[in-house]
Protein backbone atom coordinates (compact mmCIF):
# COMPACT_ATOMS: atom_id res chain seq x y z
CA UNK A 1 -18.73 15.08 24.25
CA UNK A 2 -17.45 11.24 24.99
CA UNK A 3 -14.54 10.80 22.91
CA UNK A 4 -14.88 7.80 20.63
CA UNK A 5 -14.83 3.80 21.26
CA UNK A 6 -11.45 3.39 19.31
CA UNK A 7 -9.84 6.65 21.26
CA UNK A 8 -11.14 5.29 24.37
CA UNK A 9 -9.51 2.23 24.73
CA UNK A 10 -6.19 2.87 22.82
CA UNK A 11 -3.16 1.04 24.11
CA UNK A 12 -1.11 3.29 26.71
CA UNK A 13 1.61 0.01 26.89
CA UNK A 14 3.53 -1.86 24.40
CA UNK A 15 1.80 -4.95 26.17
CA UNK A 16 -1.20 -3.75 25.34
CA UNK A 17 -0.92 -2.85 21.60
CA UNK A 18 -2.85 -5.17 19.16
CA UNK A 19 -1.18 -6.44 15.64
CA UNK A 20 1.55 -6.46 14.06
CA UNK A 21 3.65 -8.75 15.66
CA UNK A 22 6.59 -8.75 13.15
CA UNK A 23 7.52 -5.31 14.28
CA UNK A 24 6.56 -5.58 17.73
CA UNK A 25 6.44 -9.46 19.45
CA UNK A 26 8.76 -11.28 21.17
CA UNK A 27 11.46 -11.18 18.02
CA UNK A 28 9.69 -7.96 16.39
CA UNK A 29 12.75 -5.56 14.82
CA UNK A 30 11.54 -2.84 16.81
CA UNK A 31 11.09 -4.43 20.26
CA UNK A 32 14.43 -4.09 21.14
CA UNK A 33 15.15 -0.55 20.08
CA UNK A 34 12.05 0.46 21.74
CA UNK A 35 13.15 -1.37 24.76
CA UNK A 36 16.68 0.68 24.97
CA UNK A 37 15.20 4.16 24.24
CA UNK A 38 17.36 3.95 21.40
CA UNK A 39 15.09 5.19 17.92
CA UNK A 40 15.89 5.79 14.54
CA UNK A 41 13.70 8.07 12.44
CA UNK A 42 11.26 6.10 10.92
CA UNK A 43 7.76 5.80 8.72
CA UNK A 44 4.65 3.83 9.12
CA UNK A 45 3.70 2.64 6.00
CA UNK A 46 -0.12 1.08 6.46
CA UNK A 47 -3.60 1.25 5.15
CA UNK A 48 -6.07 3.17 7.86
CA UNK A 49 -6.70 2.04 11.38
CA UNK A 50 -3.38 -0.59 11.76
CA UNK A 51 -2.13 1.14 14.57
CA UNK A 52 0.02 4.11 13.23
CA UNK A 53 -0.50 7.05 15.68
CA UNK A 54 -0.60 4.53 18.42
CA UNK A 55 2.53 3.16 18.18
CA UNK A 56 3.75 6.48 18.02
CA UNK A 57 2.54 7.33 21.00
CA UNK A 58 3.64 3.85 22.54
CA UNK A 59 6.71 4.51 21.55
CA UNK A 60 7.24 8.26 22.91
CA UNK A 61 5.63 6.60 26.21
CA UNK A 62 8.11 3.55 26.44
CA UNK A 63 11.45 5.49 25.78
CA UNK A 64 10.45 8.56 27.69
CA UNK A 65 10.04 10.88 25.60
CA UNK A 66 8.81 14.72 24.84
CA UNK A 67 5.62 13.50 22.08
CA UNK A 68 4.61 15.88 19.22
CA UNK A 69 2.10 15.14 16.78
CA UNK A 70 1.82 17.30 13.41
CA UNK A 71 -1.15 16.58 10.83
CA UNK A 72 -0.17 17.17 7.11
CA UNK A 73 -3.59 18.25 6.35
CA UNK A 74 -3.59 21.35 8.56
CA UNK A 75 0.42 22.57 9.13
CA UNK A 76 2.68 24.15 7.47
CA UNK A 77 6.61 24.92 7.31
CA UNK A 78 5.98 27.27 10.75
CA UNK A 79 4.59 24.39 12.45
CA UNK A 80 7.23 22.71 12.19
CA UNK A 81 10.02 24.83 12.59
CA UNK A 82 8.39 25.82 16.16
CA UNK A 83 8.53 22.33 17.06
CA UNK A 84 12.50 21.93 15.97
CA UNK A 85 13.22 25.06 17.93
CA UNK A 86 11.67 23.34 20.97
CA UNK A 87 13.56 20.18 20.52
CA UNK A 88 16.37 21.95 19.68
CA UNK A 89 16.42 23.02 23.53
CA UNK A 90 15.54 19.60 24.82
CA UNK A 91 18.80 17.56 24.09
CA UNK A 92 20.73 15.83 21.64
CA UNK A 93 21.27 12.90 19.34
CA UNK A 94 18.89 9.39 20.97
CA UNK A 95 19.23 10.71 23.99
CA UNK A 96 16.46 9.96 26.49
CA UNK A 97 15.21 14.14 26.01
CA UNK A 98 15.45 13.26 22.27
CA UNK A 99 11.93 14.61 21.13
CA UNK A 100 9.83 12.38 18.80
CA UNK A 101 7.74 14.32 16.37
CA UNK A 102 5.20 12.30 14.72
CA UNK A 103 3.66 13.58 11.45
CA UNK A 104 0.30 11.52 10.29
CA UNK A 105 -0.18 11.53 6.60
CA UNK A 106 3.44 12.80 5.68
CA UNK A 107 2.96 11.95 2.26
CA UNK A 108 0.43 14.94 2.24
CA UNK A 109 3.52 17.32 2.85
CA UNK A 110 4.78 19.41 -0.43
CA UNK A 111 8.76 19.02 -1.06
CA UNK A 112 9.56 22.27 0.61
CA UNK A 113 7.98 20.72 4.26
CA UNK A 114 9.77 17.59 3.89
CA UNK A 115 13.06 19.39 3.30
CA UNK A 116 12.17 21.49 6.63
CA UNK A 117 12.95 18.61 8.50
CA UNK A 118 15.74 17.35 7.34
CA UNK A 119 18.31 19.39 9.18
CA UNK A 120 16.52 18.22 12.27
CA UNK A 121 16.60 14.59 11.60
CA UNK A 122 19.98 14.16 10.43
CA UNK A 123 21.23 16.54 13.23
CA UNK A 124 19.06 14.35 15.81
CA UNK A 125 17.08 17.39 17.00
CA UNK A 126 14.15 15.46 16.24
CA UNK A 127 13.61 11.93 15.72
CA UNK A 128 10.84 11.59 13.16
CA UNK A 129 8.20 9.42 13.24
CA UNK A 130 5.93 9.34 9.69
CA UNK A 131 2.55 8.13 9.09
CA UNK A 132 1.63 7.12 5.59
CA UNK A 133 -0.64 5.23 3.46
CA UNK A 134 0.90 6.06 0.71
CA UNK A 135 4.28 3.96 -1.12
CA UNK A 136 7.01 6.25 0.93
CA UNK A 137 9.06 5.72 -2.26
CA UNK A 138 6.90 8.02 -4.49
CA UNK A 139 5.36 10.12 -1.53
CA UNK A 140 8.63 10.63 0.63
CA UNK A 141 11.53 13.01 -0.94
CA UNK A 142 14.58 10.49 -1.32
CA UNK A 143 17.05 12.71 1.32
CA UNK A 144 14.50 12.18 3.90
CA UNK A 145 13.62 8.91 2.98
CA UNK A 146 17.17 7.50 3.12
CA UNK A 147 17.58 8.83 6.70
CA UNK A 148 14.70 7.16 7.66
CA UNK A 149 13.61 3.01 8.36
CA UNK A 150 10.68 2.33 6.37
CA UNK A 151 8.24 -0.34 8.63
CA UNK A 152 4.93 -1.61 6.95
CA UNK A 153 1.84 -2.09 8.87
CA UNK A 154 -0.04 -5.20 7.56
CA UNK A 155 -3.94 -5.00 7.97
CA UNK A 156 -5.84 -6.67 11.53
CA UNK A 157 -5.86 -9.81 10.83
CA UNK A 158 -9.22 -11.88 12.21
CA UNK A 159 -7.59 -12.92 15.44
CA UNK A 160 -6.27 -9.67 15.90
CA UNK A 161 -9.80 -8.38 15.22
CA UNK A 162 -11.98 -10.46 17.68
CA UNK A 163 -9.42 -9.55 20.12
CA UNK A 164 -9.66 -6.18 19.93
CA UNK A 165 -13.52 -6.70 20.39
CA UNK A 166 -12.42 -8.33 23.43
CA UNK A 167 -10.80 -5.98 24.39
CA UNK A 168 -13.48 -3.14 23.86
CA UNK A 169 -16.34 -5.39 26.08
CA UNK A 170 -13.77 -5.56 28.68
CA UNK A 171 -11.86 -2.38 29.51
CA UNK A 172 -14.26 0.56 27.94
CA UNK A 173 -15.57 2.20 30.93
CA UNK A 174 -19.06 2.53 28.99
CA UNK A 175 -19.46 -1.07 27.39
CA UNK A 176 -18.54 -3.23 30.18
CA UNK A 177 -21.42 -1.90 31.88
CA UNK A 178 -23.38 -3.13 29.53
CA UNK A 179 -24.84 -7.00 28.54
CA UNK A 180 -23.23 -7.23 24.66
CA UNK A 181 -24.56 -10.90 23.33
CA UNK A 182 -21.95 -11.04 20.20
CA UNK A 183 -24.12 -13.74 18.66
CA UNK A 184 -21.83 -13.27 15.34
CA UNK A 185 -19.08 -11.13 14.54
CA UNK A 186 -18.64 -11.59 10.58
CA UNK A 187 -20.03 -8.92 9.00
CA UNK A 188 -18.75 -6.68 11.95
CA UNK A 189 -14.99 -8.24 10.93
CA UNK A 190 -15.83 -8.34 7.02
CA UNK A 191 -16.94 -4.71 7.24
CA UNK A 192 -13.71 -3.79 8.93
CA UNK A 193 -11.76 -4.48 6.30
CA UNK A 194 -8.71 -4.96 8.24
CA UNK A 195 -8.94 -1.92 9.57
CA UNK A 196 -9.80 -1.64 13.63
CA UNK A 197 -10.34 1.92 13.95
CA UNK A 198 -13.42 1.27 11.73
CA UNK A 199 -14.50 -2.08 13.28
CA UNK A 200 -14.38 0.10 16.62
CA UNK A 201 -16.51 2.39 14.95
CA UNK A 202 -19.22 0.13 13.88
CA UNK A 203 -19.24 -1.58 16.89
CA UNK A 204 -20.25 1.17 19.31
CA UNK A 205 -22.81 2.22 16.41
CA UNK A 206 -24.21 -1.14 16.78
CA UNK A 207 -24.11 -1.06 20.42
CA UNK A 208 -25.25 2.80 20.47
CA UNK A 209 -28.23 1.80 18.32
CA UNK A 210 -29.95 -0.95 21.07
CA UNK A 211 -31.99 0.19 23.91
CA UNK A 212 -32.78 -3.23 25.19
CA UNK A 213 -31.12 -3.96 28.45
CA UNK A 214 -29.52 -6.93 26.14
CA UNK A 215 -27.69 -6.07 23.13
CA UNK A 216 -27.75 -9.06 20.47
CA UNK A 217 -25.55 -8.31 17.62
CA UNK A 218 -25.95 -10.72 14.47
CA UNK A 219 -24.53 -10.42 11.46
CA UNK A 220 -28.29 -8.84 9.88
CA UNK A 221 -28.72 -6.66 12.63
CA UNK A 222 -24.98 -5.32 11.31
CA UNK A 223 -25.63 -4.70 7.92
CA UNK A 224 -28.51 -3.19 8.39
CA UNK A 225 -27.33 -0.52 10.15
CA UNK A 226 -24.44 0.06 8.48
CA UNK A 227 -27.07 0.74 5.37
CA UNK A 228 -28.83 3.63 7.30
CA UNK A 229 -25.65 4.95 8.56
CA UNK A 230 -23.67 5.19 5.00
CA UNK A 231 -21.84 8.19 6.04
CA UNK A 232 -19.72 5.67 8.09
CA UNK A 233 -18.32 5.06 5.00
CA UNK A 234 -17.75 8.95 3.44
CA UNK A 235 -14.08 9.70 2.96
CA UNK A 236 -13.47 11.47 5.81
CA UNK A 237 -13.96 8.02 7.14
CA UNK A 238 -12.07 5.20 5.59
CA UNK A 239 -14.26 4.05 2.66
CA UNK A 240 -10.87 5.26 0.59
CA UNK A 241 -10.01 1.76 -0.48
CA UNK A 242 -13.75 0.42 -1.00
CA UNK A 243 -14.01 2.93 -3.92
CA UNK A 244 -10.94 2.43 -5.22
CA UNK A 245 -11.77 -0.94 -5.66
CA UNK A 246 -15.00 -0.30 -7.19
CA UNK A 247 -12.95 2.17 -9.44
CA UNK A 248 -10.73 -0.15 -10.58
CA UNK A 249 -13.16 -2.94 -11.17
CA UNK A 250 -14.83 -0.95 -13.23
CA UNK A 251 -12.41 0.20 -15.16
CA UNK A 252 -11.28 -3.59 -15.73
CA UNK A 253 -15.32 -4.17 -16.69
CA UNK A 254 -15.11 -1.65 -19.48
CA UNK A 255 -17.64 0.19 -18.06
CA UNK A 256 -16.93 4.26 -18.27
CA UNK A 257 -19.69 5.17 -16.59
CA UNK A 258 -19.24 3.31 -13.60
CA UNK A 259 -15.78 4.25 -13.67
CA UNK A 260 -16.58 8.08 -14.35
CA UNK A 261 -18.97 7.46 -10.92
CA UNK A 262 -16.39 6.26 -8.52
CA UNK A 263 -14.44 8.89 -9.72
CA UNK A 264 -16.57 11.56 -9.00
CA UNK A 265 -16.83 10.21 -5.43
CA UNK A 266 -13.20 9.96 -5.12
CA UNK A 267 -12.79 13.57 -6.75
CA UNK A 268 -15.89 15.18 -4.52
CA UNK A 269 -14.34 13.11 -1.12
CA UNK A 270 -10.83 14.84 -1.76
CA UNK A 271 -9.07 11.75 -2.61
CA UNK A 272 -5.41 12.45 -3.42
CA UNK A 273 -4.90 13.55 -7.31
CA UNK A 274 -1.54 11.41 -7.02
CA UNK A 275 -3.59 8.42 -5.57
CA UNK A 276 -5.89 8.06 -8.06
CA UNK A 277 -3.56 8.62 -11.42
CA UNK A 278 -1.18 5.90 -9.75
CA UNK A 279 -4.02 3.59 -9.41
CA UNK A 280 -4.47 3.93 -13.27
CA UNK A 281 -1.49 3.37 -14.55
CA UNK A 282 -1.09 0.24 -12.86
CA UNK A 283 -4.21 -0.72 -14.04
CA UNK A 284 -2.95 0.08 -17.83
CA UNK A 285 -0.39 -2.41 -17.37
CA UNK A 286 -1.87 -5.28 -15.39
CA UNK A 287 -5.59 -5.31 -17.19
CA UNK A 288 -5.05 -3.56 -20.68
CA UNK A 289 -0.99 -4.45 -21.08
CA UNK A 290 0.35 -4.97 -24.72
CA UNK A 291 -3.60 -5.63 -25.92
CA UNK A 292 -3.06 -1.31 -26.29
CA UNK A 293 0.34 -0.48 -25.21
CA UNK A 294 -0.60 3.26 -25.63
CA UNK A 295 -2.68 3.00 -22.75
CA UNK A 296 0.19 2.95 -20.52
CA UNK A 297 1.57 5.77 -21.60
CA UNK A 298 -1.89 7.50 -21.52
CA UNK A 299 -1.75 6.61 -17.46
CA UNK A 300 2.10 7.80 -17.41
CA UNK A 301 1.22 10.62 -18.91
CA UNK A 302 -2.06 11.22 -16.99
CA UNK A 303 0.17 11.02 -13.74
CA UNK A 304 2.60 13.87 -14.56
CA UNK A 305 0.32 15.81 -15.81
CA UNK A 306 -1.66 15.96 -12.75
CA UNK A 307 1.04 15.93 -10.38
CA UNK A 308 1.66 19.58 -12.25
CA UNK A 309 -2.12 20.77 -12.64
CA UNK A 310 -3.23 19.71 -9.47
CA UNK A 311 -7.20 20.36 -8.15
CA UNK A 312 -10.04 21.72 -10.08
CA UNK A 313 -8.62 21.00 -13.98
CA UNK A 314 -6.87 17.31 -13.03
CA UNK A 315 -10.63 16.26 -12.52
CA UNK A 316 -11.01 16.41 -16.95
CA UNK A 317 -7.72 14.70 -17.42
CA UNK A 318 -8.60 12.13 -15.08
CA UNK A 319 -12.08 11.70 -16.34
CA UNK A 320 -10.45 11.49 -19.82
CA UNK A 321 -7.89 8.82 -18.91
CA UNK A 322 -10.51 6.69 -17.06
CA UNK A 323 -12.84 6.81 -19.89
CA UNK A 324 -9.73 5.99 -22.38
CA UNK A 325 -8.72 2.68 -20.19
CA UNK A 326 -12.59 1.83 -19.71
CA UNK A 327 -13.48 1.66 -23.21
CA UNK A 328 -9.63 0.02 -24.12
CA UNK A 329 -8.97 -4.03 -25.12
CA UNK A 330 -8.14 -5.95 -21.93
CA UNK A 331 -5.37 -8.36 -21.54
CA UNK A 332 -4.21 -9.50 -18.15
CA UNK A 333 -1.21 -11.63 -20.36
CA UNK A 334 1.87 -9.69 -18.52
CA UNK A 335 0.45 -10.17 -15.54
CA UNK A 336 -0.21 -13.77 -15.56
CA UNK A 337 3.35 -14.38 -17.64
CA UNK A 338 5.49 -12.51 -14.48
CA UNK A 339 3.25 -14.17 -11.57
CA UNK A 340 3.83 -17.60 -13.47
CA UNK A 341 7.53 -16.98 -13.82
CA UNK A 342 8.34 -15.90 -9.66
CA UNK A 343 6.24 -19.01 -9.06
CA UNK A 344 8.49 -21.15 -11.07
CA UNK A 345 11.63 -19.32 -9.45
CA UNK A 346 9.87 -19.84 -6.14
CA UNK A 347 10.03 -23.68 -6.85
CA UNK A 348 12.87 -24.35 -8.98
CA UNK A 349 15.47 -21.39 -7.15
CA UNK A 350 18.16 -20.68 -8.62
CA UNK A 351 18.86 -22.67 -11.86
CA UNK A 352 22.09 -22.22 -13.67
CA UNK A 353 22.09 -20.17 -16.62
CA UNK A 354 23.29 -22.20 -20.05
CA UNK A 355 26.66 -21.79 -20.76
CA UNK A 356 26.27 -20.20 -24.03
CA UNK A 357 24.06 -17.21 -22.56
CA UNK A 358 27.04 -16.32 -19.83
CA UNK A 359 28.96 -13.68 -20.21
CA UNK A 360 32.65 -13.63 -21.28
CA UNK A 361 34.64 -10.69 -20.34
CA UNK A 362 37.95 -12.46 -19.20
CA UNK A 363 39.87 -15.17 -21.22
CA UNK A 364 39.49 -17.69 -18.28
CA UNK A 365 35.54 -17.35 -18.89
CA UNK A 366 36.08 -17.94 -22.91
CA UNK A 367 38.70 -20.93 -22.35
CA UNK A 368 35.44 -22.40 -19.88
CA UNK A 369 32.93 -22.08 -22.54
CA UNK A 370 31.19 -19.40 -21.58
CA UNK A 371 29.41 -18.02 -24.49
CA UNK A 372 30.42 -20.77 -26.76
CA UNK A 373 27.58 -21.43 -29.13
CA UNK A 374 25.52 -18.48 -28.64
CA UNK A 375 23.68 -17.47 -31.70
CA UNK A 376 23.66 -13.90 -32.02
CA UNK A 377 20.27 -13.09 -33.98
CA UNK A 378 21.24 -10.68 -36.52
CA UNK A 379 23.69 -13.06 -38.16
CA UNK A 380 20.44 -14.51 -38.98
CA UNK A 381 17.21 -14.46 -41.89
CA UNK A 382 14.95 -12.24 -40.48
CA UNK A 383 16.78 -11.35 -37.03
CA UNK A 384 15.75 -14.87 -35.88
CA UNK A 385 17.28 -18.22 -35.15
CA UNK A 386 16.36 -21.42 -32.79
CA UNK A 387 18.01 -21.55 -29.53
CA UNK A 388 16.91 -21.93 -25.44
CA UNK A 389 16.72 -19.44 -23.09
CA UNK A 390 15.63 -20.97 -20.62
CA UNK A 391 17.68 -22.89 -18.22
CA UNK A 392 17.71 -27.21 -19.06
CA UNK A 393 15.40 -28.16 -16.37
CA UNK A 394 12.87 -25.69 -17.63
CA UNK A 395 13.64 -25.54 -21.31
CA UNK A 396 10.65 -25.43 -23.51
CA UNK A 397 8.24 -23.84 -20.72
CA UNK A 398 5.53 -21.98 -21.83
CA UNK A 399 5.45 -18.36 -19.62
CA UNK A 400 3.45 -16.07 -21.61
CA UNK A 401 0.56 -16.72 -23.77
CA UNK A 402 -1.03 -13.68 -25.59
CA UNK A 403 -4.51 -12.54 -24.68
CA UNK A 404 -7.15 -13.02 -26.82
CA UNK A 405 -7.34 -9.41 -28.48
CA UNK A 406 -7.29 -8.31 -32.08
CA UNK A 407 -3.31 -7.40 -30.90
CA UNK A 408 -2.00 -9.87 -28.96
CA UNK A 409 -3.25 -12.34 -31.37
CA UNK A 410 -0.76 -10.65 -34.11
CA UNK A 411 1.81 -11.12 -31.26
CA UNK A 412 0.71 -14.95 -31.09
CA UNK A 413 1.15 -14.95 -34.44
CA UNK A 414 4.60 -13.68 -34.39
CA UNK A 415 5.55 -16.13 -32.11
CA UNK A 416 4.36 -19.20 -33.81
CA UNK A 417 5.96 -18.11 -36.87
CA UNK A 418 8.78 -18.11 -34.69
CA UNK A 419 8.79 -20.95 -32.43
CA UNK A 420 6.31 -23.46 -34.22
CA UNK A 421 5.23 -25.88 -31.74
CA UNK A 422 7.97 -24.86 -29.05
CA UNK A 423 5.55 -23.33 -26.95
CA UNK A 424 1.93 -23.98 -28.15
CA UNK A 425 1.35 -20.97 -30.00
């Protein structure tokens, strides 16, 4: 059977490999080090199909190398042990016998196979390369993480994209011998999502779908195979963050049912139990926030509890929780209140705090002022006096403003009570 488009034509050569150029250019972090042989352990942090494995491999290939490659999803402690005791025999600490063993979808691995390798890594046995698409910091225990530089994979960007179309018409040893008219490539790069493996993929279903001696792709022609072909898009593919999205969004809609749906689909495609409580309890705070402050700790609480349960009975507490945040009050407010504020630190930098917010702890400090005239609020009616917290050249800036919710417009309330016109409460 003919391997696949995107296995076909991945990059043997460092010169060769597509993307991200901030690990990898000219002045790429890891350019260098790959360049001398010399390689800490690391993990690939990166949504699907930005060049993971392949860098791996590059990377083996370039420094010489001895190249394993574990999957999560089908090995166990043995695995790698049997791999350590072969690299144990091979040499020692980044030297060029050094063995690389590259594990795709580490985050996958329980607590008891990360802590199998940690011997090996911090003994240089092994030098570990990790694949992951999940946050390392929740997904990666903390003694292997902190033995390990974390690099992040950013999406294909467009250039990057049509390139690696390029690329495909030129070197595959099946499509160059064939006449490809790419009339128009965006639904082919808008479909891809970023991600090349799957732009690869609908490529060469495009292509295998034409038996004219001509092959015009348009956009329509695209999407309308892509429609009869839907199992492009199953989970076993990378559809993962399409239904996500549609997850969320429905969530955010108020709509349980579609939420309950995408669910299912997540649930039935063997999305990660982890994956899909995280994705809710951010959602509590940025869309429902302090309009129903128990939500979050619904979602908080949602999240350990299937971290415990695990598959078949997480599928009712998730169900629950997604129904709970569907049908809850919405309030982006917190959201919109810390985005504003970074964007006023982004432009203002860093702005001295008033002198009667510093703190005092040596006389010096006192004799200078600091502290002078702060109003502690207890000494006060109701808890409460008049003063600025914010620094001069931003004093009386408005930040947060309450959603419109049965809640937050108690909290607006409050605040006017408080600050009268200050603000525009």
């Amino acid at each position: 059977m003919e391997a696949p488009l995107a296995e076909r034509i991945r990059p043997q050569k460092l010169e060769d490999y597509i993307s991200q150029s901030h690990l990898v250019g000219p002045k790429g972090s890891l350019t260098q080090q790959i360049e001398k042989g010399i390689i800490p352990s690391l993990i690939f942090w990166g949504s699907p199909g930005t060049g993971k494995t392949t860098l791996a491999q590059i990377i083996a290939q370039e420094s010489k190398r001895p190249f394993y490659i574990l999957s999560a999803i089908n090995s166990g402690v043995k695995d790698i042990r049997d791999v350590i005791e072969k690299a144990k025999q091979s040499g020692g600490l980044f030297t060029a016998k050094n063995p690389i063993l590259f594990i795709d979808e580490i985050h996958r691995f329980s607590k008891s196979q990360q802590d199998s390798l940690l011997a090996a890594v911090e003994k240089g046995w092994i030098t570990l390369i990790g694949a992951t698409t999940e946050n390392p910091s929740f997904e990666v225990i903390p003694a292997l993480l902190s033995r390990c530089q974390v690099y992040i994979l950013n999406p294909f960007s467009k250039t990057d994209l049509e390139t690696l179309l390029v690329r495909a018409m030129t070197i595959d040893i099946v499509l160059k011998t064939k006449k490809i008219n790419l009339q128009e490539s965006e639904a082919l790069l808008r479909l891809s999502g970023g991600d090349g493996r799957k732009l690869l993929n609908i490529f060469e279903l495009v292509v295998n779908a034409s038996n004219e001696d001509e092959i015009l792709i348009t956009n329509d022609r695209v999407l309308e195979l892509v429609q009869q072909n839907t199992v492009l898009y199953d989970k076993a593919g990378e559809q993962h963050y399409d239904i996500v999205s549609a997850f969320i969004k429905s969530i955010r809609g108020s709509d349980p049912n579609g939420a309950v749906y995408w669910l299912a689909r997540m649930i039935e495609g063997g999305e990660d139990v982890k994956f899909i409580a995280r994705r809710m309890l951010i959602l509590a705070s940025e869309d429902i926030s302090n309009a129903n402050p128990t939500a979050f700790i619904m979602a908080n609480n949602t999240f350990q509890a299937v971290a415990t349960i695990g598959y078949p009975e997480s599928r009712i507490i998730l169900s629950q929780c997604a129904i709970y945040l569907a049908t809850s009050p919405k309030s982006n407010a917190s959201y919109l209140a810390i985005s504003k504020a970074q964007e006023i630190v982004a432009q203002t930098g860093d702005l001295p705090v008033p002198i009667h917010l510093r703190n005092a702890p040596t006389k010096l400090m006192k004799e200078l002022g600091y502290g002078e005239d702060y109003k502690y609020s207890h000494d006060y009616q109701n808890n409460f006096t008049e003063q600025e917290f914010l620094p001069d050249s931003i004093a009386n800036t408005s930040i947060y403003i309450p959603g419109n919710n049965s809640r937050e417009n108690g909290t607006r309330e409050f605040l006017k009570n408080r600050w009268k016109d200050k603000y525009g409460y």
